[in-house]
N, C-alpha and C. Protein backbone atom coordinates (compact mmCIF):
# COMPACT_ATOMS: atom_id res chain seq x y z
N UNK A 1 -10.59 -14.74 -19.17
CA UNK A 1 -11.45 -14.86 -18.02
C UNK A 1 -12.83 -14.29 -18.31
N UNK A 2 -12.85 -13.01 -18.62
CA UNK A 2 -14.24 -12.54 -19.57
C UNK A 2 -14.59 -11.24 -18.21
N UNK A 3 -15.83 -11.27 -18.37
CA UNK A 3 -16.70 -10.29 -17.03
C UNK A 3 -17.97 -10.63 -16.70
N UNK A 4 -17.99 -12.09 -16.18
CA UNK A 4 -18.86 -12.66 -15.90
C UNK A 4 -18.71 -11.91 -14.22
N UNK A 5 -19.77 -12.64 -13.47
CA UNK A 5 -19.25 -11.97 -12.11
C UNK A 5 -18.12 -12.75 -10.91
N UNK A 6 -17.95 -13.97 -11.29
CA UNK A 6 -16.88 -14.67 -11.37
C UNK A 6 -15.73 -14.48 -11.19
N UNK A 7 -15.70 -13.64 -11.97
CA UNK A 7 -14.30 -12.62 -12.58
C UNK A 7 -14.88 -11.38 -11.56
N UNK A 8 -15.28 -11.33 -10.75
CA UNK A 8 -15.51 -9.69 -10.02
C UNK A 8 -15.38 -10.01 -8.22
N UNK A 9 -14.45 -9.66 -7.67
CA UNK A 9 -14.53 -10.33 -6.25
C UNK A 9 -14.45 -8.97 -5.86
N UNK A 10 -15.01 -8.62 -4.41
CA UNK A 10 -15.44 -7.52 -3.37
C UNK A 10 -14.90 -7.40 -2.51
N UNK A 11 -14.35 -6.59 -2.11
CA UNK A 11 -13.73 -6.88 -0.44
C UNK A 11 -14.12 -5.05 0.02
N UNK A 12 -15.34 -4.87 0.91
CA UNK A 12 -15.79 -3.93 1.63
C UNK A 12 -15.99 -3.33 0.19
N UNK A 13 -15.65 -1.56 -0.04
CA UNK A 13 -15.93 -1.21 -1.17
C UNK A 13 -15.24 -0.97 -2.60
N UNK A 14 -13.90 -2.04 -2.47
CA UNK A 14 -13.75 -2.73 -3.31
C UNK A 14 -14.04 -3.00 -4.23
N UNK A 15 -13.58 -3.17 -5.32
CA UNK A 15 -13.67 -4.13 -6.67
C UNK A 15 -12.38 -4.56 -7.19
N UNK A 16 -12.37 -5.97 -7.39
CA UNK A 16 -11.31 -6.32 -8.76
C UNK A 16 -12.13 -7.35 -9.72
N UNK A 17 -12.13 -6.73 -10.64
CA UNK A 17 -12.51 -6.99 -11.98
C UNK A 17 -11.42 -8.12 -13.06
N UNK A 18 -11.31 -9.66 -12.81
CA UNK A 18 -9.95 -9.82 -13.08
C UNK A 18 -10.31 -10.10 -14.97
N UNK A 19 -9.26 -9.41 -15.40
CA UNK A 19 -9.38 -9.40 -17.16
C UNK A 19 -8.70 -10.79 -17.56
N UNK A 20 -7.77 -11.33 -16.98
CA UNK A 20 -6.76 -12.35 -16.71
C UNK A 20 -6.16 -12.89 -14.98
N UNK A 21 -6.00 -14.00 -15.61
CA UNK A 21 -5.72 -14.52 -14.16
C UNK A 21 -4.81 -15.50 -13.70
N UNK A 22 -4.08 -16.16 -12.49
CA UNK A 22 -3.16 -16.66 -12.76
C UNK A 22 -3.26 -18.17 -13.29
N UNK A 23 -4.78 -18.74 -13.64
CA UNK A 23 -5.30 -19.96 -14.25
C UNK A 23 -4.92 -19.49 -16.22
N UNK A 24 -5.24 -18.42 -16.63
CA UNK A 24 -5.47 -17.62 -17.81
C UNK A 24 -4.11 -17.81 -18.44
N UNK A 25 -2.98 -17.48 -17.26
CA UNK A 25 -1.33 -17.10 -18.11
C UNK A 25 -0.77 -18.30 -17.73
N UNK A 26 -1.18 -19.21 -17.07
CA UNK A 26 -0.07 -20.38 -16.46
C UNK A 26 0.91 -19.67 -15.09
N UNK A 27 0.07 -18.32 -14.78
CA UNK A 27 0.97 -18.06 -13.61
C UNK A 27 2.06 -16.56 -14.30
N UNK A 28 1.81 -16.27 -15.35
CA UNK A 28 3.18 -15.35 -15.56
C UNK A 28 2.39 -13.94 -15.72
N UNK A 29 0.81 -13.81 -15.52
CA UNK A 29 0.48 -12.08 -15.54
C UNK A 29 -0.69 -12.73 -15.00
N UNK A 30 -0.90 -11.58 -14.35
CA UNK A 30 -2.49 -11.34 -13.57
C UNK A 30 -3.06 -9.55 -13.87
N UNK A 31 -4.18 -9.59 -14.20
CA UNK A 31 -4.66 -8.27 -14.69
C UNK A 31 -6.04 -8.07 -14.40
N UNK A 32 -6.19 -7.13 -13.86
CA UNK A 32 -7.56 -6.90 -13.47
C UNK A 32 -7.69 -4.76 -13.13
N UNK A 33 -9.36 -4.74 -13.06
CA UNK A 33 -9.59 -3.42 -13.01
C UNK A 33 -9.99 -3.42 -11.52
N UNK A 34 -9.41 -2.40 -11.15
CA UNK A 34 -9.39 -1.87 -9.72
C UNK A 34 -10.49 -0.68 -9.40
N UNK A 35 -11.68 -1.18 -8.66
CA UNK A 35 -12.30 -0.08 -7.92
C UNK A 35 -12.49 0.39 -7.16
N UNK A 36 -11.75 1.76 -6.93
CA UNK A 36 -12.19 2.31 -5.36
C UNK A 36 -12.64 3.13 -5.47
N UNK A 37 -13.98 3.09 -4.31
CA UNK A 37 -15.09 4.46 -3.88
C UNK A 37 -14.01 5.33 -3.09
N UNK A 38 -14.70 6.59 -2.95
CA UNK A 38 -14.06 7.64 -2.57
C UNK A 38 -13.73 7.59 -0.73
N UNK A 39 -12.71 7.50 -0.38
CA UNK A 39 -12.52 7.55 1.23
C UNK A 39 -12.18 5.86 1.66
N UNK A 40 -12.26 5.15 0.42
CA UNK A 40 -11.88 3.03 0.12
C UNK A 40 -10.43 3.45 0.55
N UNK A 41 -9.67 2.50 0.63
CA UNK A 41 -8.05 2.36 1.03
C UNK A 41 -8.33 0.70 0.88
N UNK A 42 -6.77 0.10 0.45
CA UNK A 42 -6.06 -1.50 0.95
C UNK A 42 -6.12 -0.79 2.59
N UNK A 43 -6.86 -2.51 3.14
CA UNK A 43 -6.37 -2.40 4.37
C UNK A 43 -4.82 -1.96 5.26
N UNK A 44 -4.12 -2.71 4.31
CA UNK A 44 -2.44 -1.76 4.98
C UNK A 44 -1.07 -1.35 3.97
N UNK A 45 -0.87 -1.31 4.39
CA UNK A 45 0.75 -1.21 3.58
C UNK A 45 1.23 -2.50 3.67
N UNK A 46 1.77 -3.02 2.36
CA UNK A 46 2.30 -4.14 2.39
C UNK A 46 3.31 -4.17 0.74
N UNK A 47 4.17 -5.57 0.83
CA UNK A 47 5.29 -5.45 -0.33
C UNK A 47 4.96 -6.90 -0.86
N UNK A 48 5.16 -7.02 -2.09
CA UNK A 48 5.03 -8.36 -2.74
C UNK A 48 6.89 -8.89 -2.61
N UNK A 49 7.01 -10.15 -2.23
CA UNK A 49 8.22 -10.67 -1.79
C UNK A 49 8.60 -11.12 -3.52
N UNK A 50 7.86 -11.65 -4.50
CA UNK A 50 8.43 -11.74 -5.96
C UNK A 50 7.74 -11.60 -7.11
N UNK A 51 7.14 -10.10 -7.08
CA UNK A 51 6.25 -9.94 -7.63
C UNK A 51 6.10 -8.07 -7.91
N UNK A 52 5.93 -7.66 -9.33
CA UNK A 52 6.14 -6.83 -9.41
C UNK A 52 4.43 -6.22 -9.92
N UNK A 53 4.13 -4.99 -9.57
CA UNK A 53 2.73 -4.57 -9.57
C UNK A 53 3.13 -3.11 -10.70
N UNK A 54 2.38 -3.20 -11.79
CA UNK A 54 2.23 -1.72 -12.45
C UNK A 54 0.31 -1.18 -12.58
N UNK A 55 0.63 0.23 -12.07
CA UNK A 55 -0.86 0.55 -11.97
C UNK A 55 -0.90 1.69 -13.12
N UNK A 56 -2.54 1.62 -14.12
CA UNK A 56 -2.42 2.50 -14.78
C UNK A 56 -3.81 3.20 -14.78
N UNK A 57 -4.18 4.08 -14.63
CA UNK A 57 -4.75 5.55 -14.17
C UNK A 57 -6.19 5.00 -14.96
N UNK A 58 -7.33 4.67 -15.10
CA UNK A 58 -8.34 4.99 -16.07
C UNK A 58 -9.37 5.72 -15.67
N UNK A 59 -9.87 5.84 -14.23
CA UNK A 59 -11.06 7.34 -14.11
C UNK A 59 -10.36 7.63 -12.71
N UNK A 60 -11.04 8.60 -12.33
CA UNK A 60 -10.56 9.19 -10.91
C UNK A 60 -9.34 9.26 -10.79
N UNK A 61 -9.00 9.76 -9.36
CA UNK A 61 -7.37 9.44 -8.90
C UNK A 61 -6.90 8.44 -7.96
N UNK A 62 -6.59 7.71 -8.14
CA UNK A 62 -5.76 6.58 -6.76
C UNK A 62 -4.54 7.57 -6.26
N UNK A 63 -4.60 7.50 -4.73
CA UNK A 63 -3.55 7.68 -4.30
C UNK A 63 -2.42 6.49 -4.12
N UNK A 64 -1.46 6.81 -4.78
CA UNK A 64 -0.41 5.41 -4.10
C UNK A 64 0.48 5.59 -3.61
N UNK A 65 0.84 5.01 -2.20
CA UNK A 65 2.12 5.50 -1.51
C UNK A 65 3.56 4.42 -1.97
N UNK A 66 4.52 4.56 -2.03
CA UNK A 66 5.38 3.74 -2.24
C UNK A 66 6.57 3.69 -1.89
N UNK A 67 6.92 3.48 -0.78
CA UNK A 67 8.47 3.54 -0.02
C UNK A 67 8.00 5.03 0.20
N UNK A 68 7.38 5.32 0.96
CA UNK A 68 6.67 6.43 1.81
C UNK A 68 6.72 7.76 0.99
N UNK A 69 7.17 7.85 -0.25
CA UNK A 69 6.54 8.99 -1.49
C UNK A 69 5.16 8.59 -2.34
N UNK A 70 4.13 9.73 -2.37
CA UNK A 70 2.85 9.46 -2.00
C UNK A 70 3.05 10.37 -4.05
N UNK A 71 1.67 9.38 -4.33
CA UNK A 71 2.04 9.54 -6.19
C UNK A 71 0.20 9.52 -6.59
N UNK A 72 -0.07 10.34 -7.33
CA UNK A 72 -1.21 10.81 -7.95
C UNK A 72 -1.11 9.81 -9.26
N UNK A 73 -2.72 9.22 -8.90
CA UNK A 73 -2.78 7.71 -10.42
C UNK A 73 -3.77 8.73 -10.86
N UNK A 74 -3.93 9.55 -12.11
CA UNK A 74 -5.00 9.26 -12.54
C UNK A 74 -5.22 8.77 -13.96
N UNK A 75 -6.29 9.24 -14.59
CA UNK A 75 -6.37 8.59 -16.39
C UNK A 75 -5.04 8.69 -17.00
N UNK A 76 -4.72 7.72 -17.80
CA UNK A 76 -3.24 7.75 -18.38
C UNK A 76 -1.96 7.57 -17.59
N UNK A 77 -1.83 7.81 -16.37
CA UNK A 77 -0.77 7.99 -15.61
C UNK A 77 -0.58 6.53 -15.06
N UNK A 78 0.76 6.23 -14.78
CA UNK A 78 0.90 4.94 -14.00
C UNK A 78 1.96 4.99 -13.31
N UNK A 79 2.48 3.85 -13.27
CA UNK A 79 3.44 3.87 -11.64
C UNK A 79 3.64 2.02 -11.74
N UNK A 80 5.00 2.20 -11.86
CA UNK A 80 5.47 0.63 -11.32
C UNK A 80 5.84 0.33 -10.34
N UNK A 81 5.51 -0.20 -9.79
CA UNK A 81 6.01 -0.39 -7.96
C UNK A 81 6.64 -2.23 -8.28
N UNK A 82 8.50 -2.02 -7.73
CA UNK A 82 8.82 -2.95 -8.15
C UNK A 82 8.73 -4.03 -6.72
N UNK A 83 8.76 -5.54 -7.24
CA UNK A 83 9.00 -6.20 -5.65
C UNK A 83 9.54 -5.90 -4.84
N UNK A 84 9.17 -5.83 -3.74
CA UNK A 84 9.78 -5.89 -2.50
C UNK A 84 9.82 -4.35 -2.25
N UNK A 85 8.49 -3.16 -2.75
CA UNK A 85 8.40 -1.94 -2.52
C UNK A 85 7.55 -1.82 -1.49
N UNK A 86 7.49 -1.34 -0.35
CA UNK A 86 6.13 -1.05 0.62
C UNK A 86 5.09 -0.03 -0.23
N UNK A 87 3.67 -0.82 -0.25
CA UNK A 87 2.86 0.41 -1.24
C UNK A 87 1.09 0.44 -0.71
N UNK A 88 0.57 1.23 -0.79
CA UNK A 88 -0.62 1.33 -0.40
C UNK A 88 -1.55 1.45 -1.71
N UNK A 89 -2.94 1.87 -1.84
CA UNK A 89 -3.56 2.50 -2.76
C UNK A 89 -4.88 3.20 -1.34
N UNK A 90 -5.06 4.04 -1.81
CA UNK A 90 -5.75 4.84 -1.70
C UNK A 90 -7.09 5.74 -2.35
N UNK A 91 -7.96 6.33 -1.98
CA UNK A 91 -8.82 6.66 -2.77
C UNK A 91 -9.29 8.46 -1.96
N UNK A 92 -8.33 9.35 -1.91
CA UNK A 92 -8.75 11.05 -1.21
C UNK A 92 -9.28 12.06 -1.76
N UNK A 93 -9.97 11.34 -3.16
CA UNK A 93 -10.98 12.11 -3.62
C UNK A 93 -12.25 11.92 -3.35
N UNK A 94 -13.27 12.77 -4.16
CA UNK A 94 -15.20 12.58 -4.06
C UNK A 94 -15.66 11.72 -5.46
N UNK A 95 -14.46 11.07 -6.28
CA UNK A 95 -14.87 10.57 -7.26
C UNK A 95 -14.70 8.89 -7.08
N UNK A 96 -15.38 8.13 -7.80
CA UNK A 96 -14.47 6.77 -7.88
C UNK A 96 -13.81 6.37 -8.44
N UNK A 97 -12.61 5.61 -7.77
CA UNK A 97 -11.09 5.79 -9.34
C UNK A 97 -11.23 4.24 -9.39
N UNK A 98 -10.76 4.41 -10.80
CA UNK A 98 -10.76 2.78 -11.61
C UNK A 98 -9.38 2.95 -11.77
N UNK A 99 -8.97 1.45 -11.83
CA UNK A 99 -6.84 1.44 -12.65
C UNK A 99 -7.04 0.11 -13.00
N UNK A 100 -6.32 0.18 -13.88
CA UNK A 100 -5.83 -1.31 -14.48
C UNK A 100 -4.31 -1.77 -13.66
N UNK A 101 -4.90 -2.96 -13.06
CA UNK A 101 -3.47 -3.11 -12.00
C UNK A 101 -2.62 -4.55 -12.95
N UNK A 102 -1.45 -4.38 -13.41
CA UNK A 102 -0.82 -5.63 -13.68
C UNK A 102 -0.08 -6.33 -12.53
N UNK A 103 -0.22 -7.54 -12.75
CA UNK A 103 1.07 -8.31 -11.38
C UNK A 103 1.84 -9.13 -12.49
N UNK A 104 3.13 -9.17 -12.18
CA UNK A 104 3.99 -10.12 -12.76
C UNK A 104 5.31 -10.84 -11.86
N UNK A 105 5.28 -11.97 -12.25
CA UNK A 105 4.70 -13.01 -12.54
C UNK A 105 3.45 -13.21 -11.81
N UNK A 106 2.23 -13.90 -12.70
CA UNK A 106 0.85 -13.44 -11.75
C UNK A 106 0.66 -14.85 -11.24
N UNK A 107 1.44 -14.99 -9.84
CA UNK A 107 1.12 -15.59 -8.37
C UNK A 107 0.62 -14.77 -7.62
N UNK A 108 0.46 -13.43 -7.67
CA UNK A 108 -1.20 -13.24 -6.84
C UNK A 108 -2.30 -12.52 -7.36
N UNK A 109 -3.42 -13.73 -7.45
CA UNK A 109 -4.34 -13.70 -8.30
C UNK A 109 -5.76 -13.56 -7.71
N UNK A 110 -6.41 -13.97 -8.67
CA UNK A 110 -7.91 -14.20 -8.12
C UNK A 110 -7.96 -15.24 -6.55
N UNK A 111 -7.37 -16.31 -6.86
CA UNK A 111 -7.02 -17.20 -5.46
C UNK A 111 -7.26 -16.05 -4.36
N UNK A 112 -6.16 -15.38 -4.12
CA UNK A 112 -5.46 -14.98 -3.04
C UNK A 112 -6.77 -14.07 -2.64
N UNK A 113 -7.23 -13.27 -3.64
CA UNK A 113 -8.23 -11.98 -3.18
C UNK A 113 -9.63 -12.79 -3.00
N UNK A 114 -9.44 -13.81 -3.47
CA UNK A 114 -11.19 -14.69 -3.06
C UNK A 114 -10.74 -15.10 -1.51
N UNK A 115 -9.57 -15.33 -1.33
CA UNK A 115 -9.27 -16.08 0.65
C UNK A 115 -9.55 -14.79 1.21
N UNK A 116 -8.72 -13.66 0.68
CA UNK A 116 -8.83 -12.20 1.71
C UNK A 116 -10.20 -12.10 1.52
N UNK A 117 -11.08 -12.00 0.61
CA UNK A 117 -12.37 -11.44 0.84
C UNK A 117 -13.16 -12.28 2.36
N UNK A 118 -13.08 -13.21 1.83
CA UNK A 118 -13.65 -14.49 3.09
C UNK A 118 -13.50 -14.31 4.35
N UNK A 119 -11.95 -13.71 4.38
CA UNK A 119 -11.46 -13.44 6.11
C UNK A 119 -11.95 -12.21 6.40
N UNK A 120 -11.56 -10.96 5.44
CA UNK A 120 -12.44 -9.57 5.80
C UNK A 120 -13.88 -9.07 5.46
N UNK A 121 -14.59 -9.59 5.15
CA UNK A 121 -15.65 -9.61 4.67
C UNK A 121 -16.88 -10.61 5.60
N UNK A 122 -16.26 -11.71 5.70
CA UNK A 122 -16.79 -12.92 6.04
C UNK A 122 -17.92 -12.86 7.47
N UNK A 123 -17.70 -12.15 8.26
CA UNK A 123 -18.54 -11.78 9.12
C UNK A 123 -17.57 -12.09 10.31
N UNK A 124 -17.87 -11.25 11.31
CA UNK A 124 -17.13 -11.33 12.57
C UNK A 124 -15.61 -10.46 12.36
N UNK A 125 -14.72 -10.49 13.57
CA UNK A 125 -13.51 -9.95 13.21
C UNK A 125 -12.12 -10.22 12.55
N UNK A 126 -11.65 -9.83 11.71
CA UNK A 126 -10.68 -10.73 11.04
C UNK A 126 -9.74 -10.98 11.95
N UNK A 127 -8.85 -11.89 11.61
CA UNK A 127 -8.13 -12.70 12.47
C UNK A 127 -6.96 -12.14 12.00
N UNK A 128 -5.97 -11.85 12.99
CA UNK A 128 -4.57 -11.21 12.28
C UNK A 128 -3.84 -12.33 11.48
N UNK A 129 -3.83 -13.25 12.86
CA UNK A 129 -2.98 -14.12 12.20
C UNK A 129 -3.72 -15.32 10.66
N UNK A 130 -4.28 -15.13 10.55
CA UNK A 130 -5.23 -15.85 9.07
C UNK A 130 -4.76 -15.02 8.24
N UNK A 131 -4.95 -13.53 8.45
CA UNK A 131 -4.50 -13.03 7.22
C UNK A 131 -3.23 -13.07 7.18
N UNK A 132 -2.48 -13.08 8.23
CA UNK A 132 -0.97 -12.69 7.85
C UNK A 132 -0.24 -14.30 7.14
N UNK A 133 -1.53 -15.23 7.49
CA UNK A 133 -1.04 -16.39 6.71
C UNK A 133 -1.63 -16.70 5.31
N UNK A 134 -2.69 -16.04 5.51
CA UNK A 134 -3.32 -15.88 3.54
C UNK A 134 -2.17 -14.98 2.82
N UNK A 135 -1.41 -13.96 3.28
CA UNK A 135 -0.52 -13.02 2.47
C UNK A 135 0.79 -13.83 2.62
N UNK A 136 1.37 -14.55 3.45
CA UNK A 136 2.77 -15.45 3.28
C UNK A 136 2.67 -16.40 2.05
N UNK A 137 1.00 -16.97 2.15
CA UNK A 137 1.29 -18.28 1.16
C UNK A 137 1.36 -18.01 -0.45
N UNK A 138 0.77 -16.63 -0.40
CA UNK A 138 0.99 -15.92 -1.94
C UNK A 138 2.03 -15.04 -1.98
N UNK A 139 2.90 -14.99 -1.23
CA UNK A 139 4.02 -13.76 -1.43
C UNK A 139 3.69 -12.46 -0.77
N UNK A 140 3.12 -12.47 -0.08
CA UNK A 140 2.68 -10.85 0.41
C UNK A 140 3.30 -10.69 1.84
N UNK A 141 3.47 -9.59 2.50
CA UNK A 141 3.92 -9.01 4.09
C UNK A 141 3.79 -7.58 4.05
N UNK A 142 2.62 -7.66 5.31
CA UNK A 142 1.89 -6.54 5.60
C UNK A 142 3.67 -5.94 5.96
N UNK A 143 3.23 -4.53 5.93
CA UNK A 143 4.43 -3.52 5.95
C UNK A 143 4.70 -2.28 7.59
N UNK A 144 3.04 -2.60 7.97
CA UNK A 144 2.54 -1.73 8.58
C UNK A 144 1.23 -1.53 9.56
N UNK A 145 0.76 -0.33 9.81
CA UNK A 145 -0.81 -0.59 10.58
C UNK A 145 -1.31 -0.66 9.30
């Protein structure tokens, strides 16, 4: 995919940086660098229905919650959160944390985070039900507030 900006989608203060994508593998890994500013969060808790997520630590700390035990990402450190885990990320430091996030099999990709950006980003209020239908058609269900 490279690091053109292409490859870089935003959602509030956000970043994913995708290194690979699900056009890149035929669908079997998705990989990208994760940025969150300090006090950033995923909008909610949510579980991938067939799809497994490993996060690995490269600056700052991510907080990640996962089946409601709360886990310190930082440089070097990672964390597999398998399908069908309720998980957050977080950001409760003053620094900005970067991670290298894998998805496997990578069905949710660049696609999915270019629709979410559009609906939360896009201007006006997001629509529950849009998103809760952008996260069904890629495998996702919010978990929570």
């Amino acid at each position: 995919m490279g690091t053109d900006e292409k490859s870089v989608i935003r959602i509030g203060g956000l970043e994913l940086r995708f290194l690979t994508d699900e056009d890149d593998s035929d669908g079997r890994v998705v990989m990208f660098e994760f940025t969150v500013p300090p006090g950033s969060r995923v909008p909610a808790p949510h579980f991938h229905v067939a799809v497994d997520e490993t996060i690995y630590g490269l600056d700052g700390t991510t907080d990640t919650t996962m089946n409601g035990v709360a886990h310190r990402i930082g440089p070097g450190d990672s964390l597999f959160i398998p399908r069908g885990a309720v998980h957050s990320h977080e950001n409760h430091g003053t620094a900005t944390a970067r991670s290298l996030i894998v998805l496997t099999p990578g069905s949710i990709g660049r696609r999915y985070f270019a629709e979410m950006a559009v609906e939360l980003v896009g201007g006006g209020k997001p629509d529950p039900a849009r998103i809760a239908a952008i996260m069904a058609r890629h495998g996702l269900q919010t978990a929570g507030p």
